[in-house]
Every structure is written in structure tokens, then in C-alpha cells.
N, C-alpha and C. Protein backbone atom coordinates (compact mmCIF):
# COMPACT_ATOMS: atom_id res chain seq x y z
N UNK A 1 13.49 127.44 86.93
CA UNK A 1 12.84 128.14 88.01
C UNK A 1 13.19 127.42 89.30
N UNK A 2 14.15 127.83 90.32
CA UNK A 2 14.36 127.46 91.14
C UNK A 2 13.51 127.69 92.81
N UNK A 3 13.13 129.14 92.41
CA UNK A 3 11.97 129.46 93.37
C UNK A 3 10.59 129.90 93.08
N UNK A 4 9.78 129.70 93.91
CA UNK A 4 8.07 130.23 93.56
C UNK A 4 8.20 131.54 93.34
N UNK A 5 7.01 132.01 92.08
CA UNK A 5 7.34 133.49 91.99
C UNK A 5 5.85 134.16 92.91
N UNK A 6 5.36 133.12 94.09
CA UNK A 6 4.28 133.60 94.84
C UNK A 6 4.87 133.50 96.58
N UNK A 7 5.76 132.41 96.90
CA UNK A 7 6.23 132.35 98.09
C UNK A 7 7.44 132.37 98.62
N UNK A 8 8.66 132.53 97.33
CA UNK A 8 9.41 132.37 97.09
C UNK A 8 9.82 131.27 98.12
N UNK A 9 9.36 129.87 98.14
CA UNK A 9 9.81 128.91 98.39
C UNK A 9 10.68 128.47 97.43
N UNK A 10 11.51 127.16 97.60
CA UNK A 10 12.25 126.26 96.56
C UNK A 10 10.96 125.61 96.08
N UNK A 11 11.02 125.00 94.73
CA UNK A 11 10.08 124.80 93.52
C UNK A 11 10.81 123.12 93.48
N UNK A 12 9.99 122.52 93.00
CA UNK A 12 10.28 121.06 92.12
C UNK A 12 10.21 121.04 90.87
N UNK A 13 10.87 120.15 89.95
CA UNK A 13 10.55 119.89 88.79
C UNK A 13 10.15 118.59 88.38
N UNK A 14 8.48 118.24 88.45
CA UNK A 14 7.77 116.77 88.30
C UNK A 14 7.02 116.89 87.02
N UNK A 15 6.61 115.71 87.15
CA UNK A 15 5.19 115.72 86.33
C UNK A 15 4.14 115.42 87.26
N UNK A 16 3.33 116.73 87.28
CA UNK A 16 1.59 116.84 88.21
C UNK A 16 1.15 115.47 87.78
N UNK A 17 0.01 115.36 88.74
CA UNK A 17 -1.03 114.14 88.21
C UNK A 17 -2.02 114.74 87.23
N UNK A 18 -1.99 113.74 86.06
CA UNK A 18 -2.90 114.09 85.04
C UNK A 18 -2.19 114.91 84.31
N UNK A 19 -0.62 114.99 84.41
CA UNK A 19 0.03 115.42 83.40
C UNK A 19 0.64 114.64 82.65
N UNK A 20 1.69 114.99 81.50
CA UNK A 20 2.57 114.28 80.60
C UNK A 20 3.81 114.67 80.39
N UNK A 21 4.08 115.84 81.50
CA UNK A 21 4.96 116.57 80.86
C UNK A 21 5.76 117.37 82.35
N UNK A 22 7.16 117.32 82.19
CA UNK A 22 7.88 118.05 83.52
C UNK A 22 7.15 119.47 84.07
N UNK A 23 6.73 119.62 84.65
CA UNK A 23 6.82 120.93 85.33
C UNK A 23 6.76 121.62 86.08
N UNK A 24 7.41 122.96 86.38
CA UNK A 24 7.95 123.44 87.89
C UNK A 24 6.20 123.48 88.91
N UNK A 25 6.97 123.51 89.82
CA UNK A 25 5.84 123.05 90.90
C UNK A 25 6.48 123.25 91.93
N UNK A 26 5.63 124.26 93.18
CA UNK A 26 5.52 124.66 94.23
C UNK A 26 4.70 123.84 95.17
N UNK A 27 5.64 122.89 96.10
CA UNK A 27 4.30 122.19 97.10
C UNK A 27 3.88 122.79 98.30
N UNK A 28 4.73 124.23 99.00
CA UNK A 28 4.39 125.09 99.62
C UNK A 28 2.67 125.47 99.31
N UNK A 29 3.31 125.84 98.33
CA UNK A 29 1.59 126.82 97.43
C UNK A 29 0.34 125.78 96.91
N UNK A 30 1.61 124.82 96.45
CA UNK A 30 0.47 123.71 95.13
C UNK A 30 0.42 124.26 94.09
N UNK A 31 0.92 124.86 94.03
CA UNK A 31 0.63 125.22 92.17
C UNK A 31 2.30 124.86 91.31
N UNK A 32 1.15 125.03 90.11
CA UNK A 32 2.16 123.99 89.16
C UNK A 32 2.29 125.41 88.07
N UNK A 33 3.42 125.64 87.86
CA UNK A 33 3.55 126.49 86.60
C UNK A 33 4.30 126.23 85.38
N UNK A 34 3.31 127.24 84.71
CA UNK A 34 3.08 126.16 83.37
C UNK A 34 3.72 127.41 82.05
N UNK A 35 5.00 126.73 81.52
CA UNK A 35 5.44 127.80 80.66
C UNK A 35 4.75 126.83 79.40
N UNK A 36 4.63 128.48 78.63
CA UNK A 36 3.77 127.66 76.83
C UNK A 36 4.55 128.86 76.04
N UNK A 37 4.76 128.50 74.44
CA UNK A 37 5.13 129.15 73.96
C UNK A 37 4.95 130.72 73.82
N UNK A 38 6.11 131.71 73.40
CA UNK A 38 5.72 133.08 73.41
C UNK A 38 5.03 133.08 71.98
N UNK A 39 4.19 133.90 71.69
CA UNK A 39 3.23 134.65 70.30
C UNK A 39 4.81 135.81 70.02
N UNK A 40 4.83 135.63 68.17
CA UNK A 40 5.47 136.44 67.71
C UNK A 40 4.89 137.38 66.89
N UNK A 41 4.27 138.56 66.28
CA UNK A 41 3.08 139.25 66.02
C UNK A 41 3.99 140.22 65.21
N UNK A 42 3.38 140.18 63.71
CA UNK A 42 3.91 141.14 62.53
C UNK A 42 3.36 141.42 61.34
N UNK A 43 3.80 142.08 60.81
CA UNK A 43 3.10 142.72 59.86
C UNK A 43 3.87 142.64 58.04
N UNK A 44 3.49 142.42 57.31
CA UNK A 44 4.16 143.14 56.13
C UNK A 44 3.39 144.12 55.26
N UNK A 45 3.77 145.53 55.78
CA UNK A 45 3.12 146.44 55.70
C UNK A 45 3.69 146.92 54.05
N UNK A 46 2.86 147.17 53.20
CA UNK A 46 3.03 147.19 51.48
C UNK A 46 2.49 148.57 51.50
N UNK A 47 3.06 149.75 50.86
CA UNK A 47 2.52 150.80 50.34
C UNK A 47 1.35 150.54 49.09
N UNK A 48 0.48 151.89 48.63
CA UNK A 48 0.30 151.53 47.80
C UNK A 48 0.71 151.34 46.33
N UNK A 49 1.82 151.38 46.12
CA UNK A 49 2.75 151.28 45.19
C UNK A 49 3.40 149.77 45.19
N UNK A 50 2.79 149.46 45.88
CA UNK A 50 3.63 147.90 45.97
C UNK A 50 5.05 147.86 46.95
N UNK A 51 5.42 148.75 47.44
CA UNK A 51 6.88 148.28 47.94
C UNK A 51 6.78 147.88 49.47
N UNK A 52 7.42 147.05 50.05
CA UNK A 52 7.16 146.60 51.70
C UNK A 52 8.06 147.35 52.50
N UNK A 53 7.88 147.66 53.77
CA UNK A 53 8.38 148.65 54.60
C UNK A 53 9.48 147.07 55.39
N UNK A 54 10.82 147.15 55.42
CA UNK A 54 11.09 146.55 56.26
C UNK A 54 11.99 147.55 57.16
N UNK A 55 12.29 147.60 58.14
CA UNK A 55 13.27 147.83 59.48
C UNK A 55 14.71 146.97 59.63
N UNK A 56 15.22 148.19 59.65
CA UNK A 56 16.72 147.37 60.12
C UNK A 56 17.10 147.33 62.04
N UNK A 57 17.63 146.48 62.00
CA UNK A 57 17.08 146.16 63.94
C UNK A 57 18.41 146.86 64.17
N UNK A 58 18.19 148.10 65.38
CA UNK A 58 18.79 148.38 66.32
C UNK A 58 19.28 147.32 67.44
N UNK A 59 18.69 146.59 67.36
CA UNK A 59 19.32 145.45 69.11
C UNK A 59 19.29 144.39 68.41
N UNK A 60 19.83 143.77 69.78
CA UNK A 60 20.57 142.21 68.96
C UNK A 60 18.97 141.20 69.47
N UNK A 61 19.07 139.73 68.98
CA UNK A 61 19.79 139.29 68.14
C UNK A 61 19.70 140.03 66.50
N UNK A 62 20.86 139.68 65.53
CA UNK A 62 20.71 140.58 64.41
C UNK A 62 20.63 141.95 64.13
N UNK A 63 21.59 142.83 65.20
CA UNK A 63 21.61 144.14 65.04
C UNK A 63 22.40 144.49 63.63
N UNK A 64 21.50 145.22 63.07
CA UNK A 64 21.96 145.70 61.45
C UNK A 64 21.65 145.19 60.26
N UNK A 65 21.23 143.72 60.70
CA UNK A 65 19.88 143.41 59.58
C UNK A 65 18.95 143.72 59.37
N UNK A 66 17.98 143.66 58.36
CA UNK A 66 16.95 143.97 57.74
C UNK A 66 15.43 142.75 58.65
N UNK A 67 14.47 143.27 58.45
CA UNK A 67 13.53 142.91 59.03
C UNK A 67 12.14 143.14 58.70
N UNK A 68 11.12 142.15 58.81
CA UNK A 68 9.71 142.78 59.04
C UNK A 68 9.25 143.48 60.20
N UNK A 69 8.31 144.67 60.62
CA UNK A 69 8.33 144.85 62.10
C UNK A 69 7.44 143.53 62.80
N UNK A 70 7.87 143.04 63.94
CA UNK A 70 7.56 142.13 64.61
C UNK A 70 7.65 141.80 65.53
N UNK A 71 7.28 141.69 66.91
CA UNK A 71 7.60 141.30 68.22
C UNK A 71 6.31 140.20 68.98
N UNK A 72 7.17 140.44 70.14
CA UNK A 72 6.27 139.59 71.20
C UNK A 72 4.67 140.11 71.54
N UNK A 73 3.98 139.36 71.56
CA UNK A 73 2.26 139.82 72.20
C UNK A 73 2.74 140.45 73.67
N UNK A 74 1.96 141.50 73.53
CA UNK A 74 1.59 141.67 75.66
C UNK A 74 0.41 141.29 76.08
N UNK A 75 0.12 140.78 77.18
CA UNK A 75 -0.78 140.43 77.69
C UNK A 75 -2.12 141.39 77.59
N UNK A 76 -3.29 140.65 77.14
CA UNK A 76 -4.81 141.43 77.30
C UNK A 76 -4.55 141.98 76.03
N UNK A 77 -3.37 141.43 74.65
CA UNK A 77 -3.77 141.75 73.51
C UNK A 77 -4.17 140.83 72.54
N UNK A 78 -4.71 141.54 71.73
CA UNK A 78 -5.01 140.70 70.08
C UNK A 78 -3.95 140.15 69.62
N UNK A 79 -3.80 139.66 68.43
CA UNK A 79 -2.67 139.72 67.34
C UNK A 79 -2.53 140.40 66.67
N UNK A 80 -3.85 141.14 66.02
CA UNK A 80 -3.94 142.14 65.23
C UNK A 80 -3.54 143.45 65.75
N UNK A 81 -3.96 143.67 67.54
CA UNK A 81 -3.77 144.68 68.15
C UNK A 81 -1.88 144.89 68.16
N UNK A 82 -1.42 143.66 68.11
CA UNK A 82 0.22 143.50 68.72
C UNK A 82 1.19 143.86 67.23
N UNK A 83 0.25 143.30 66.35
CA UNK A 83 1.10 143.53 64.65
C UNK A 83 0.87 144.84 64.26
N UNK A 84 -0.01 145.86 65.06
CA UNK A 84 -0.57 147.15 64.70
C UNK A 84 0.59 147.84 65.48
N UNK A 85 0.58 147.60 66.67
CA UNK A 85 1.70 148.01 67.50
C UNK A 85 2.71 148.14 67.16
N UNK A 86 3.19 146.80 66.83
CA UNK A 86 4.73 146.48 66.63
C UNK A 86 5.09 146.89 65.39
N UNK A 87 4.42 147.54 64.67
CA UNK A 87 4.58 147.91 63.46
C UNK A 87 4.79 149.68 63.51
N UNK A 88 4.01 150.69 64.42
CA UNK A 88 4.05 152.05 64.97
C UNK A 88 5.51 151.84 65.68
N UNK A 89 5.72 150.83 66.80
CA UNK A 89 6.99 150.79 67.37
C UNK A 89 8.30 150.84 66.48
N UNK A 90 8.68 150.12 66.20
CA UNK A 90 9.57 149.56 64.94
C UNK A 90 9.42 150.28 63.89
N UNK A 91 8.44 150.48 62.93
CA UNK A 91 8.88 151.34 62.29
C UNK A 91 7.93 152.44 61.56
N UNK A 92 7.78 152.80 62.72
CA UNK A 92 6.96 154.47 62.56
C UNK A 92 5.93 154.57 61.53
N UNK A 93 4.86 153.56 61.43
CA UNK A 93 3.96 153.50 60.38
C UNK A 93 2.86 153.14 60.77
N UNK A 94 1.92 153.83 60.78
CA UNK A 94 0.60 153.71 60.77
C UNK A 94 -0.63 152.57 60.21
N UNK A 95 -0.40 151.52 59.85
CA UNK A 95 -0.86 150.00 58.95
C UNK A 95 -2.53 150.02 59.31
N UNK A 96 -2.73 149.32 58.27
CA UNK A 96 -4.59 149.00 58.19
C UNK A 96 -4.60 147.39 58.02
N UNK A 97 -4.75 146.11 58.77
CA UNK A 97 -4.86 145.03 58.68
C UNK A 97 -6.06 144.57 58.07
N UNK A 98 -6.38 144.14 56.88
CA UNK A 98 -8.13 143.89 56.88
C UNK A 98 -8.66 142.79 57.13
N UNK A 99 -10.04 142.17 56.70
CA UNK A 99 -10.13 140.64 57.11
C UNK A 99 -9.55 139.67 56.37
N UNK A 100 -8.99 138.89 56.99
CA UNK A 100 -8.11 137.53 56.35
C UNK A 100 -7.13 137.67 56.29
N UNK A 101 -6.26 138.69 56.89
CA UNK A 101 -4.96 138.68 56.42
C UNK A 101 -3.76 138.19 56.85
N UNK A 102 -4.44 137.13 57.80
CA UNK A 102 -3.11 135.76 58.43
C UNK A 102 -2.35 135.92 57.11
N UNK A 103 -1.22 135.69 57.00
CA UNK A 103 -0.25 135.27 55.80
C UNK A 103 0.92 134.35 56.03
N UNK A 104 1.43 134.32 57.42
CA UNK A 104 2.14 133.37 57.51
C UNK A 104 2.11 132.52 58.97
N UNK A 105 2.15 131.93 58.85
CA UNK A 105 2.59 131.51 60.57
C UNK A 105 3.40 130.03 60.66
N UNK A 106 4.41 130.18 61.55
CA UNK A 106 5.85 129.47 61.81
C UNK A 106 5.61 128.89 63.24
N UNK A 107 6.00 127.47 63.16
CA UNK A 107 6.15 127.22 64.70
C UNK A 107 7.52 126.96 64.75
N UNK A 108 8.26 126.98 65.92
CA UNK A 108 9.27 126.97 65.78
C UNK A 108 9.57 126.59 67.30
N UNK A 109 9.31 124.90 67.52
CA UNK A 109 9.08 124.69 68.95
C UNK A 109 10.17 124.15 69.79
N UNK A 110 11.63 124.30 69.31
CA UNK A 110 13.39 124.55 69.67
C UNK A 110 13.39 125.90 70.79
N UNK A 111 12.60 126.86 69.81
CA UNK A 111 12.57 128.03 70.41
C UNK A 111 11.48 128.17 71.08
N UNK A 112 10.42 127.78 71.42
CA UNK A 112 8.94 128.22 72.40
C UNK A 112 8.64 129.23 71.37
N UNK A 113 8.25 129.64 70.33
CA UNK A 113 7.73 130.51 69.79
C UNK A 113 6.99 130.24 68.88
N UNK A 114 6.10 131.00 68.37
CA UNK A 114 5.19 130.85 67.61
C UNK A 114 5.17 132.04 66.67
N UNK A 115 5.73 132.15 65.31
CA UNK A 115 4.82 133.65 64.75
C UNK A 115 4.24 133.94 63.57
N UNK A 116 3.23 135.13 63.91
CA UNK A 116 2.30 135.04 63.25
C UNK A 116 2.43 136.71 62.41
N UNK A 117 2.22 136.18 60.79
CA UNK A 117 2.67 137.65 60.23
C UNK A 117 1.59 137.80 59.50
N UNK A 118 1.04 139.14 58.93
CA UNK A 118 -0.08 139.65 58.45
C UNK A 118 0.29 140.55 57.31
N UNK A 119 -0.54 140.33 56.53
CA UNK A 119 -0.52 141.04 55.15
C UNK A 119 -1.29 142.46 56.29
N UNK A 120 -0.44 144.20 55.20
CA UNK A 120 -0.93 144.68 55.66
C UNK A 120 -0.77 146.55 54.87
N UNK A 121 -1.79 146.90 55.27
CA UNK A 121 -1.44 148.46 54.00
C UNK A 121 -1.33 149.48 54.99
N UNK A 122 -0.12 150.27 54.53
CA UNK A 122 0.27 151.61 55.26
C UNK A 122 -0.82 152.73 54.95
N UNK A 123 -0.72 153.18 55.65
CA UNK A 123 -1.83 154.20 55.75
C UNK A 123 -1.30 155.30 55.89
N UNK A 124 -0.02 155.77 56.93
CA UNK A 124 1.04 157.01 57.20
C UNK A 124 2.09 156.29 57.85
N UNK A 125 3.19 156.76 57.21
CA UNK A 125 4.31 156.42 57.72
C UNK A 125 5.58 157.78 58.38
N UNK A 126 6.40 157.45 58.87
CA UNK A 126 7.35 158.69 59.03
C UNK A 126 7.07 159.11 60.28
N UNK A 127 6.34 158.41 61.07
CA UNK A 127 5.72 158.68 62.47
C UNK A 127 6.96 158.61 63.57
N UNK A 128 7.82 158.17 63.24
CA UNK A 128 8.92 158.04 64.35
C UNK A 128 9.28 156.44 65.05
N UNK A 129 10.14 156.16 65.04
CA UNK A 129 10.61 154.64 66.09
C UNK A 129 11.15 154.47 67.23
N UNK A 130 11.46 153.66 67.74
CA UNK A 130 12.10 153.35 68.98
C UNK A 130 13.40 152.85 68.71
N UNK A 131 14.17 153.33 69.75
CA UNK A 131 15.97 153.07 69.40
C UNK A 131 16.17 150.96 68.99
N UNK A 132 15.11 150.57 68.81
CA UNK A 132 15.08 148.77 68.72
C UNK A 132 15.38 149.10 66.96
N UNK A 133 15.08 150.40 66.25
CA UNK A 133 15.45 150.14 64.56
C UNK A 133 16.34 151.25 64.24
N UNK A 134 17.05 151.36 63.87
CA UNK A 134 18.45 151.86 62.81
C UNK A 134 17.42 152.79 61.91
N UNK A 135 16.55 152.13 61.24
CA UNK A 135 16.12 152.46 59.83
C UNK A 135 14.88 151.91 59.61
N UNK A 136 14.06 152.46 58.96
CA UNK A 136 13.14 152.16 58.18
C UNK A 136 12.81 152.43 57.16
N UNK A 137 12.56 151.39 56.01
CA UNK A 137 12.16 152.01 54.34
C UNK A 137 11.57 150.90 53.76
N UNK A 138 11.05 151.92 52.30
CA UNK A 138 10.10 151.05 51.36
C UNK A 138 11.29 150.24 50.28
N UNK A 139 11.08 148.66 49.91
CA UNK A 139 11.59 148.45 49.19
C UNK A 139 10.48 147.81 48.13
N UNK A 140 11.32 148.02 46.71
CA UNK A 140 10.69 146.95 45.65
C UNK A 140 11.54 145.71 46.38
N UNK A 141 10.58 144.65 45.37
CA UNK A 141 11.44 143.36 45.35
C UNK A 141 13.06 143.31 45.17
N UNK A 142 13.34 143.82 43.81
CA UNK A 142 14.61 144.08 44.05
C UNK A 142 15.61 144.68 44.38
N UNK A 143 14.92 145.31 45.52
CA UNK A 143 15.76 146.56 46.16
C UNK A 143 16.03 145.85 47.41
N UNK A 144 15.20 144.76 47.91
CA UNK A 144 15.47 143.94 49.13
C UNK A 144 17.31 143.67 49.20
N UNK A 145 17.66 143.68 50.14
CA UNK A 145 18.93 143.05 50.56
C UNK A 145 19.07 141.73 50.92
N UNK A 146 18.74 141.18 50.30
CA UNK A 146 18.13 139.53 50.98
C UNK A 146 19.27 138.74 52.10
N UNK A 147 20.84 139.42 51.12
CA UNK A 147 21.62 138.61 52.19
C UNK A 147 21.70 138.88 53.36
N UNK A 148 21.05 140.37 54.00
CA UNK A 148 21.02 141.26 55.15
C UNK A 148 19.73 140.77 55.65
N UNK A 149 18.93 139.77 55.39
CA UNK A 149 17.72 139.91 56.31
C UNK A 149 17.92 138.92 57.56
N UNK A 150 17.26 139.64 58.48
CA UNK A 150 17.68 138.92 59.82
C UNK A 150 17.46 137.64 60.43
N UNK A 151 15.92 137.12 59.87
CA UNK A 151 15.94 135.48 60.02
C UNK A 151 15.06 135.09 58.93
N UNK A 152 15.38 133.32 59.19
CA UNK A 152 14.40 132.52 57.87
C UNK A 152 13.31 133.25 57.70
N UNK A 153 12.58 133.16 59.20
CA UNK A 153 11.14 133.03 58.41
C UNK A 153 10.47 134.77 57.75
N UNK A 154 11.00 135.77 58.28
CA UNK A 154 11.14 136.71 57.43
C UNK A 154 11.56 136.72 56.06
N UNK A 155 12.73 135.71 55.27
CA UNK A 155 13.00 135.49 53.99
C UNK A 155 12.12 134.77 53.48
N UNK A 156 11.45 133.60 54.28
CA UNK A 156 10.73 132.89 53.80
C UNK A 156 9.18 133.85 53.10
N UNK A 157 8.83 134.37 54.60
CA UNK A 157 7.57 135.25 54.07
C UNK A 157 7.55 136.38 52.98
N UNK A 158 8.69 137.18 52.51
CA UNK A 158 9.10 138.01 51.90
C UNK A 158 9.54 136.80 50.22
N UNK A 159 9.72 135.99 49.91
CA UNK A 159 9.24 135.26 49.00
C UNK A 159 8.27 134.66 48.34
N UNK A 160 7.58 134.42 49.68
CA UNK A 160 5.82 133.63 48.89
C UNK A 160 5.13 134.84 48.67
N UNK A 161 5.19 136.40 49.52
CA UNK A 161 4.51 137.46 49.31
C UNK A 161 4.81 137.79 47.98
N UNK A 162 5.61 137.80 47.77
CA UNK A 162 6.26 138.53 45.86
C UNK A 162 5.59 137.59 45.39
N UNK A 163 5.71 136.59 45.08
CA UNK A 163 5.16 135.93 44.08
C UNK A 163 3.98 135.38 44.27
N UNK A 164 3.03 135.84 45.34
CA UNK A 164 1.63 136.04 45.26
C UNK A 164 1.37 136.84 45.07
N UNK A 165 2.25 138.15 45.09
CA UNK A 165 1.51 139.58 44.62
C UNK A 165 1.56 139.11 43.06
N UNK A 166 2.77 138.61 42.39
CA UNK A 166 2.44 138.60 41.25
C UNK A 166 0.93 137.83 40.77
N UNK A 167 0.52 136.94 41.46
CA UNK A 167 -0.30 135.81 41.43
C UNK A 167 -2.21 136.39 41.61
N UNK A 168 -1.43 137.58 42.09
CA UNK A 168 -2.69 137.88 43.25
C UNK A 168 -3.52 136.75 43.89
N UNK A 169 -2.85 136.44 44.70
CA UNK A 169 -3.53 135.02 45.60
C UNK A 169 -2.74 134.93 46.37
N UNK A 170 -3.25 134.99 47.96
CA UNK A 170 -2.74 134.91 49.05
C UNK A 170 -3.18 134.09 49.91
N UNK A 171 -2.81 133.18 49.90
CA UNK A 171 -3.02 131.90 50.86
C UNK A 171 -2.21 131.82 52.18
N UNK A 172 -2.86 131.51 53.32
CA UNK A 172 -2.32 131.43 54.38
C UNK A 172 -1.75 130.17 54.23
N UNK A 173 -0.12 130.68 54.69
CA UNK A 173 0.89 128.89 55.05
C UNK A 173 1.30 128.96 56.61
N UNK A 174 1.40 127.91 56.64
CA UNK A 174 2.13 127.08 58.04
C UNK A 174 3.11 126.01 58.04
N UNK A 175 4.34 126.88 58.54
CA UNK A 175 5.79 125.79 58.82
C UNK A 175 5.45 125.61 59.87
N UNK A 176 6.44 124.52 60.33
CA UNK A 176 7.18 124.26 61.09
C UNK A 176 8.95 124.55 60.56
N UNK A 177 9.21 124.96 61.59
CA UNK A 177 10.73 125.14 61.36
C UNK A 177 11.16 124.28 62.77
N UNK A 178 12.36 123.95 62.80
CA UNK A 178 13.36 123.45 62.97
C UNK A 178 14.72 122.72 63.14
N UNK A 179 15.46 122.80 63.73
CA UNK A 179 17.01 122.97 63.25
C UNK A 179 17.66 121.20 63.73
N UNK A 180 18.18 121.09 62.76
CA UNK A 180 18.73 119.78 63.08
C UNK A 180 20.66 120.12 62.92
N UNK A 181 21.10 119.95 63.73
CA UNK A 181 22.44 120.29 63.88
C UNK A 181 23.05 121.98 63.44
N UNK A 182 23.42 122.43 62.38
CA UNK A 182 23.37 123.28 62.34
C UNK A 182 22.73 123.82 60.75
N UNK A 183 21.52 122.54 60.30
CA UNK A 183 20.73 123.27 59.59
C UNK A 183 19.53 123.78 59.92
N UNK A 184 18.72 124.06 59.24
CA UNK A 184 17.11 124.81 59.46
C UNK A 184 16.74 123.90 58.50
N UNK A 185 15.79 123.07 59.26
CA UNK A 185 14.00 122.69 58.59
C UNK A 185 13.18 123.22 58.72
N UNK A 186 12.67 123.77 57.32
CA UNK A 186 11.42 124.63 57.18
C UNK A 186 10.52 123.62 56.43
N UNK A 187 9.49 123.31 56.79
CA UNK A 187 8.56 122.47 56.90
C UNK A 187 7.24 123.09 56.21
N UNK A 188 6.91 122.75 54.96
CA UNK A 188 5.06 123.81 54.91
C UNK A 188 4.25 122.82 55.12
N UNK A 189 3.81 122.94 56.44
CA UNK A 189 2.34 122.10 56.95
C UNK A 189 1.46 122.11 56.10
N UNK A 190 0.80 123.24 55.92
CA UNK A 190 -0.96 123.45 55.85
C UNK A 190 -0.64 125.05 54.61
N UNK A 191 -1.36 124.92 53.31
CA UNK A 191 -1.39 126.15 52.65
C UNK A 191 -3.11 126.10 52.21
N UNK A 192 -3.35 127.05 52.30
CA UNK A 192 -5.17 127.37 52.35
C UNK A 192 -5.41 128.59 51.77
């Protein structure tokens, strides 16, 4: 950030008092702005037949892979409100989230992101998408394309889900992911 996005003055990059940490700062204005990670918000929406709805992504990154629906929070929303969303957006389905149904969540702090995926039951689907998916459909387990799916932590979550459905027991986990040269550390913090 080279200029204020209030005075468009030139900006500094310090550490405030009573901070620990670089950040952009306007001494025109005085204010210090403060970037924090983005919220990633999704769903794995399961018919009642058992099969999971994934989306193949229209836009990059990973145009033509396979996917859970999932995106960024907007402001003045839930998570639940954003995984309900992003799930009608992406891929034209109508979902019912109930209580408890955190199922995964990834930090992934290389990238500023955070996301958070939810067990979740279709209710109507066939509703229509936005040019962001190619496709949308129900798969069994082994109908998945696994080598086509678009990132870890989607493979990751699409593994512990199967074999807790078999289990029936769904415990909320927490990675950490990140990448040390050009591998991926996936990390399970916390399973509850």
C-alpha cells in the first residue's frame, strides 16, 4: 500500500506503538491499517443418497478442476450465511446447514487465509450457477476424480468425510497447512 485509501497521501510502513508487527500507516490521517486474514466459507453438500455435490471451477486458479463450493466471506456476513451462498452461487443448490456442522477448518497463514467447510444436506439442486463453474454433480466416493481436484484441503476434507460417513462420527479437525519449498505441510492441530 503505497497510498492512504482515505487521503490519498503517501503511507509508511512501521510498527505503531503498542504494536509487534509492520504496518501501513498514514501520518497525514494517523491511522494505521491493518490487513488480517481473508475467511474461506464452504460447504460439502451430500444428497440424501449419500453422494457429495462437487463443482468444476470455471476461473482460475484451477480452471477445470473439481471442487467443493467455496469462497470468500462478504462483509456483514455469517459463515453459515457465506457457505449457504457460495454453495447457490457455484453450484446451483439449495443446502440446509444444521447445528454443529463445522467439519473442517485450515489455516493456511503463507496465504492470509483461513477456511472453513461445513457438513451439509441438499435440499434442491439444478437451480442454476454463475460462469465461476463449468459443472456441477453428485458423486459417490468412487466416482470422485481425485486426481482432478483443485486443492489439498478440499482432498483432504473429501477423505476424512468418507470415512466418517462410514464411521458415522464427525469430528471437527484443524490444520495448519503450509508449504516448505515446494512441498505442502498439512498439519492436524485439534480433532474434537
Amino acid at each position: 500500500m503505497k497510498y492512504c485509501q482515505h487521503c490519498a497521501g503517501p503511507t509508511s510502513y512501521v510498527i505503531p506503538q503498542g504494536d509487534d508487527r509492520h504496518r501501513h500507516y498514514c501520518p497525514a490521517c494517523d491511522i494505521v491499517f491493518y490487513q488480517n486474514p481473508r475467511n474461506v466459507v464452504g460447504a460439502i453438500p451430500a444428497s440424501a443418497d449419500g453422494r457429495v455435490l462437487l463443482c468444476k471451477r470455471g476461473i482460475e486458479p484451477r480452471h477445470g478442476k473439481w471442487t467443493l463450493p467455496a469462497g470468500f466471506m462478504e462483509n456483514g456476513e455469517s459463515t453459515h450465511a457465506g457457505a449457504l451462498r457460495e454453495t447457490m452461487e457455484e453450484a446451483g443448490a439449495r443446502i440446509e446447514l444444521g447445528a454443529s456442522t463445522l467439519y473442517t477448518l485450515f489455516n493456511l497463514p503463507q496465504i492470509d487465509q483461513v477456511y472453513l467447510l461445513f457438513r451439509a444436506s441438499i435440499l434442491e439442486m439444478n437451480l442454476g450457477f454463475t460462469e465461476e463453474t463449468l459443472e456441477a454433480k453428485l458423486f459417490t466416493e468412487a466416482g470422485i476424480p481425485w486426481n482432478e481436484i483443485a486443492f489439498p484441503v478440499v482432498k483432504i476434507t473429501l477423505e476424512h468425510y468418507f470415512r466418517d460417513v462410514e464411521a458415522q462420527r464427525f469430528p471437527v479437525r484443524m490444520f495448519d497447512v503450509t508449504r516448505n519449498g515446494r512441498e505442502l505441510d498439512v498439519r492436524l492441530i485439534s480433532e474434537s
